[in-house]
Protein backbone atom coordinates (compact mmCIF):
# COMPACT_ATOMS: atom_id res chain seq x y z
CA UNK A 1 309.43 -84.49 84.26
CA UNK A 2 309.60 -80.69 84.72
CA UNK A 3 309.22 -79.17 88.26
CA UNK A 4 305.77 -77.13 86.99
CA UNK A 5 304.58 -80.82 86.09
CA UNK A 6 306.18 -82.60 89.28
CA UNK A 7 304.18 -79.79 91.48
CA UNK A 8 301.25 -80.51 89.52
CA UNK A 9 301.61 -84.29 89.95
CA UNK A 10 301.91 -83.78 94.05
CA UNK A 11 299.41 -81.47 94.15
CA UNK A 12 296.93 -84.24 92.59
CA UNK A 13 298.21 -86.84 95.11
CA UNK A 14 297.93 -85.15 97.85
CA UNK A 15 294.17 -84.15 97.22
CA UNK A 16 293.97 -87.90 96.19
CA UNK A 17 295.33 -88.71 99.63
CA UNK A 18 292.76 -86.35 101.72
CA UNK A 19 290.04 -87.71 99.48
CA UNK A 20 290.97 -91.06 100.58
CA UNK A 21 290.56 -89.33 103.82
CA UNK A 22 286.71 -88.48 103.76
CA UNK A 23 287.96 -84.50 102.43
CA UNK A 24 285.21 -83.51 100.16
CA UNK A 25 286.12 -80.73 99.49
CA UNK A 26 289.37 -82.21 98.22
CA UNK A 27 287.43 -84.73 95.81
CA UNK A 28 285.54 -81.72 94.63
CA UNK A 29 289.30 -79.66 93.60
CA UNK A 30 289.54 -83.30 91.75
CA UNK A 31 286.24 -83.39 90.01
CA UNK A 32 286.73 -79.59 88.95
CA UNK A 33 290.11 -80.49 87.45
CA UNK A 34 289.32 -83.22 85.58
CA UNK A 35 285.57 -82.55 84.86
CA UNK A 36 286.01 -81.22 81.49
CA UNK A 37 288.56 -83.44 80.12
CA UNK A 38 285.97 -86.52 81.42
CA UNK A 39 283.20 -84.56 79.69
CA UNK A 40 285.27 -83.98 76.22
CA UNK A 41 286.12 -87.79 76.24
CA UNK A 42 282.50 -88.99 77.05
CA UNK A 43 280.97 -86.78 74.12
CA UNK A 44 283.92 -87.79 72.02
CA UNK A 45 282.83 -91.49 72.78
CA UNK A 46 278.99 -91.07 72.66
CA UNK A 47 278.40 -88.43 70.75
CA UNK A 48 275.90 -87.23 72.79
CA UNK A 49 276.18 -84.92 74.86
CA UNK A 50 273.09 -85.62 77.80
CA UNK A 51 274.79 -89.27 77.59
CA UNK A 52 277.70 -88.12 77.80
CA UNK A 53 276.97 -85.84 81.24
CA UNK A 54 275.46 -88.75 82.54
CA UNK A 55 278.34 -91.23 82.04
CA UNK A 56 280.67 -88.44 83.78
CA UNK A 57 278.31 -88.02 86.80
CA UNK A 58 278.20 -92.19 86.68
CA UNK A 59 282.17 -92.37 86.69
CA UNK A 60 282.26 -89.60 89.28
CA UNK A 61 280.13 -91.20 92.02
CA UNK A 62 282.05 -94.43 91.28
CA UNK A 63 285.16 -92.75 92.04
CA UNK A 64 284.11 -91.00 95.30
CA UNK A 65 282.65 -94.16 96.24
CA UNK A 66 286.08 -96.35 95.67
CA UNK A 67 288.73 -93.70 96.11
CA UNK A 68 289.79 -95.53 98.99
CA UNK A 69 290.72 -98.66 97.39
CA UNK A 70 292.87 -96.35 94.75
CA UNK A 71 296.87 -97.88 95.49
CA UNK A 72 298.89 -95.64 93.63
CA UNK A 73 297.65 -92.17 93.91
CA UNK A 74 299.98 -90.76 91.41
CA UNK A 75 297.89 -92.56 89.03
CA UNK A 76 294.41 -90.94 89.77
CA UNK A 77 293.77 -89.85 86.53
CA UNK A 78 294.33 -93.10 84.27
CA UNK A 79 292.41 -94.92 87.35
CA UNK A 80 289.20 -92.11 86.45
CA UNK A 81 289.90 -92.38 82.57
CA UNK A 82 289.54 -96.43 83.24
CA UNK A 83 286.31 -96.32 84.87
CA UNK A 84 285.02 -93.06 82.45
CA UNK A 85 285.71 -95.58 79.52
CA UNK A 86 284.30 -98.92 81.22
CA UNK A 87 280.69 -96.77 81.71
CA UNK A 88 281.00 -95.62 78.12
CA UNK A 89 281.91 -98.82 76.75
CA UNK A 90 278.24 -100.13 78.65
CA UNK A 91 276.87 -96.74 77.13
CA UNK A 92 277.81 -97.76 73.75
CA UNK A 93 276.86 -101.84 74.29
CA UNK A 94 273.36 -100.27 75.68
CA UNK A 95 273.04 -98.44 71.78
CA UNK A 96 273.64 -101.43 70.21
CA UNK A 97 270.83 -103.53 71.76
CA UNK A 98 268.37 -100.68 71.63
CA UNK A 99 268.92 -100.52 67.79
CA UNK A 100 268.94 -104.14 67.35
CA UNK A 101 265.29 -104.23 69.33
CA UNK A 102 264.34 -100.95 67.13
CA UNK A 103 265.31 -103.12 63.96
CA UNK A 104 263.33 -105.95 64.84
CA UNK A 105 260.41 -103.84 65.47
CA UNK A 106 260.08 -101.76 62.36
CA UNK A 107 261.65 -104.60 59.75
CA UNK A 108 258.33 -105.20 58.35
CA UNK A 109 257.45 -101.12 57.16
CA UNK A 110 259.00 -100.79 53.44
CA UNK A 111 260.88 -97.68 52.64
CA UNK A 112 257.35 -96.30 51.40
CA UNK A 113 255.42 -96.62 54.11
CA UNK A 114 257.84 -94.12 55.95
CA UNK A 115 258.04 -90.17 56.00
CA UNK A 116 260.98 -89.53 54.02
CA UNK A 117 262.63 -87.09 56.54
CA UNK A 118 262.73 -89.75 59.26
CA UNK A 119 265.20 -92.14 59.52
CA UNK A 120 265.22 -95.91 58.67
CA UNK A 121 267.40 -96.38 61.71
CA UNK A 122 269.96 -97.87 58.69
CA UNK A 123 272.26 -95.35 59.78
CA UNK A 124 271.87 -96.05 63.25
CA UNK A 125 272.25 -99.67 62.91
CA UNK A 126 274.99 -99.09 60.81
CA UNK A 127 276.74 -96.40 63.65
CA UNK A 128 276.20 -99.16 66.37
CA UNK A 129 277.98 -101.90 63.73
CA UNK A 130 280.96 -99.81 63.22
CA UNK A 131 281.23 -98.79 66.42
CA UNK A 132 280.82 -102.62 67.34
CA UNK A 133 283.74 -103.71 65.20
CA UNK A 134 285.85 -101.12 66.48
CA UNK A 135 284.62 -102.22 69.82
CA UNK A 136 285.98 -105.87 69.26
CA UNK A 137 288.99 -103.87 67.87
CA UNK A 138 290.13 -102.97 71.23
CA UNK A 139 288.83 -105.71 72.76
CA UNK A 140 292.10 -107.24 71.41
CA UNK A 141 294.30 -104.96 73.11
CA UNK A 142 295.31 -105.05 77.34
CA UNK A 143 294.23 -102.73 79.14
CA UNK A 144 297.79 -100.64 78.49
CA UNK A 145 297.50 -100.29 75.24
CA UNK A 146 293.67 -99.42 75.65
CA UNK A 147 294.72 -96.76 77.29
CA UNK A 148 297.67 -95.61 74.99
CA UNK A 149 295.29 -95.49 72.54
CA UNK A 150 292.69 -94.03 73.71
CA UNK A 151 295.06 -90.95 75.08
CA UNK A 152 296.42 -90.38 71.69
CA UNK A 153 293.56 -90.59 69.30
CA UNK A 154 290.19 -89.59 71.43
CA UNK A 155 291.73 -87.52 74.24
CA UNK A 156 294.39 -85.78 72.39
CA UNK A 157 297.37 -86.37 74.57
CA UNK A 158 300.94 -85.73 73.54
CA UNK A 159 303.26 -88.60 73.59
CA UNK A 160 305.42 -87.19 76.22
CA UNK A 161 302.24 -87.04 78.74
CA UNK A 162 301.52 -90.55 78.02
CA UNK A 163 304.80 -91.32 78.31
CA UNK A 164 304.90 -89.73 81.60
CA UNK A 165 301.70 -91.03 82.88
CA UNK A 166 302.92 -94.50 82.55
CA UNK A 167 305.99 -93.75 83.82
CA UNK A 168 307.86 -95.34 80.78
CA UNK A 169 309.93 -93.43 78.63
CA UNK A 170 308.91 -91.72 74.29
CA UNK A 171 310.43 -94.60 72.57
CA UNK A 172 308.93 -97.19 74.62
CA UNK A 173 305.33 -95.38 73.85
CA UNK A 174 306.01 -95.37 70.43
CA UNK A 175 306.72 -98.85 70.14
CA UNK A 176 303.97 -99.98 72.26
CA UNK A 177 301.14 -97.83 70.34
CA UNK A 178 302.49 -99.07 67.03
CA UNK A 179 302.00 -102.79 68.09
CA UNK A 180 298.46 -101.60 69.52
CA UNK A 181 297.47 -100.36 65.78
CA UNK A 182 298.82 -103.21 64.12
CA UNK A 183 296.74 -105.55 66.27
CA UNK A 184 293.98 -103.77 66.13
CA UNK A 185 294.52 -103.74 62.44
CA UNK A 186 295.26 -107.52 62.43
CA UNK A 187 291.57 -107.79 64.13
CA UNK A 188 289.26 -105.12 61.67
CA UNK A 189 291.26 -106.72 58.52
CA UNK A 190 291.42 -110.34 58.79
């Protein structure tokens, strides 16, 4: 770890720590770092960006509310990533129902009775299916490897900040992502 990132890393605990204090103002230096990467991930997720706003304003009160039970402070940021992606992950389930009442409800119009420019919600039933299956995807993975994932592929992390975040060294990530793809592999290609 390099000394800029080391200063970094103590200068997030120890707002952590005065947040866990009652320091607002500290939870607020917190929220404004962080905001826009929670944001980026949520829309990422989502794909909508209102949704998204609301899911980071859901995770955000969550975490002001439970700061205090946070253990390792050094670890603030995969502890606000695991509750951004828990709300999305009941964002995305909540999709999937609507749709499946909004198919039920229209399944008796034919294609004709429609206005071409609006959609059969095939697409969107479709969307929430995919995103369903890779849903069940990651269901097969722990938490870890969730999160190694997720860091690479939707938040756009380096290897070497994963690495770091989890305190374990390149190789180790490596291996451990690989075995995350090939399960999740194993699960979407049985």
């Amino acid at each position: 770890m390099g000394a800029a990132s080391e200063k970094d890393a103590e200068k997030i605990a120890d707002a952590v720590r005065m947040a866990q204090k009652g320091s607002q103002d500290a939870f607020m230096e917190l929220y404004q770092l962080f905001y826009h990467e929670l944001y980026a991930y949520a829309c990422y997720m989502l794909h909508h960006k209102q949704d998204a706003e609301d899911v980071v304003a859901d995770t955000i009160v969550a975490a002001y509310e439970s700061i205090g039970r946070l253990r390792d402070v050094y670890r603030f940021r995969q502890w606000l990533f695991k509750i951004l992606s828990n709300k999305c992950r009941k964002k995305l389930k909540s999709y999937a129902e609507r749709n499946k009442h909004h198919s039920r409800s229209f399944g008796g119009e034919t294609k004709q009775d429609k206005d071409p420019d609006i959609s059969d919600g095939k697409d969107l039933e479709k969307e929430a299916t995919d995103r369903e299956w890779v849903r069940d995807a990651f269901a097969v993975l722990t938490d870890e490897e969730r999160y190694i994932v997720n860091s690479f592929l939707l938040a756009g992390y380096r290897g070497e900040e994963i690495a770091e975040s989890l305190g374990i060294g390149a190789s180790t990530l490596r291996s451990k992502y690989r075995r995350a793809l090939m399960k999740m592999r194993k699960k979407l290609d049985p």
